[in-house]
Protein backbone atom coordinates (compact mmCIF):
# COMPACT_ATOMS: atom_id res chain seq x y z
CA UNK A 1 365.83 156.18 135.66
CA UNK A 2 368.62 154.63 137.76
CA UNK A 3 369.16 157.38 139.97
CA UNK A 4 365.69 157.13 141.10
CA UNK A 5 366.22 153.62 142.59
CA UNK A 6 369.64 154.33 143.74
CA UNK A 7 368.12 157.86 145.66
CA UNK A 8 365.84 155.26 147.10
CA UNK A 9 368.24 152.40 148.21
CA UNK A 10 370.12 155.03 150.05
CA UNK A 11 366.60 156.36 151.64
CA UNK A 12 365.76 152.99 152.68
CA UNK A 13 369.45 152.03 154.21
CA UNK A 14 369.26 154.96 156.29
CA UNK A 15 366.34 154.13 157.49
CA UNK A 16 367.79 150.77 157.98
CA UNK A 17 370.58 152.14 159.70
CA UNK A 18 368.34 154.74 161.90
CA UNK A 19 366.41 151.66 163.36
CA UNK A 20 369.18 149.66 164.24
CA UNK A 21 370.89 152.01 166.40
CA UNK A 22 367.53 152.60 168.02
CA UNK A 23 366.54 149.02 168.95
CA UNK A 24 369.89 149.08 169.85
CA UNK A 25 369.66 151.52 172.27
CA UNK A 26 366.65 150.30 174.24
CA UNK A 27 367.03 149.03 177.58
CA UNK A 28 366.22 145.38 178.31
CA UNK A 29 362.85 144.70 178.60
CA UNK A 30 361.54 147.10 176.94
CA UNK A 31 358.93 145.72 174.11
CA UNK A 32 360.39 145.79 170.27
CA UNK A 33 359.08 147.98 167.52
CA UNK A 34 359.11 146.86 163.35
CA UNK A 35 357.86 145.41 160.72
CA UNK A 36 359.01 141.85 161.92
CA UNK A 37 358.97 142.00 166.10
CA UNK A 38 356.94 139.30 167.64
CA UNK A 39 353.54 140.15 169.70
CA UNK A 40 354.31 139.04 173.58
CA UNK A 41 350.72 138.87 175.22
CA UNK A 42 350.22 136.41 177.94
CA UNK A 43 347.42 134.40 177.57
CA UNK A 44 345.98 132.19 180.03
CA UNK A 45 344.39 129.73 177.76
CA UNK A 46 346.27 126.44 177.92
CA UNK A 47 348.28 124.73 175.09
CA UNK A 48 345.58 123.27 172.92
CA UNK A 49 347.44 119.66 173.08
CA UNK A 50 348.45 118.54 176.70
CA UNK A 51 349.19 114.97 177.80
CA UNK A 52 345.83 114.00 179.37
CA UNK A 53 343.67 115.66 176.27
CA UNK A 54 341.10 113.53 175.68
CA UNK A 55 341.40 114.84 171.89
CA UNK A 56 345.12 113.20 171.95
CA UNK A 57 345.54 110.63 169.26
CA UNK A 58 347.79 107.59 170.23
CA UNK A 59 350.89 106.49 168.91
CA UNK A 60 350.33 104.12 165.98
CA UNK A 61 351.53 100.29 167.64
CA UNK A 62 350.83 101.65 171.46
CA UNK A 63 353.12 103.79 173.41
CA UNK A 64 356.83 103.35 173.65
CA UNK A 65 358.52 101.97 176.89
């Protein structure tokens, strides 16, 4: 039974090992690939709370000076 999870450890930290060396590889700028790589698409909606939003709440006691 234990050499079934240790067969697959070893699987897995090759794996490991495979994608490491090929993100590290990759030229800059080039987009990331995996499980955990953040989606960069431009969007050119603006942030949803800006400082003349009407939908704004104020500070509680007025604003500071």
């Amino acid at each position: 039974m234990e050499i079934s999870l240790y067969v697959f450890d070893a699987v897995m930290a090759l794996l490991l090992f495979y994608w490491m060396s090929k993100v590290a590889k990759r030229k800059p700028g080039t987009p990331l690939t995996g499980l955990f790589a953040y989606r960069e698409t431009l969007t050119s909606d603006p942030p949803a709370a800006t400082k003349n939003d009407p939908r704004r709440r104020p500070l509680p006691g007025g604003p500071r000076q």
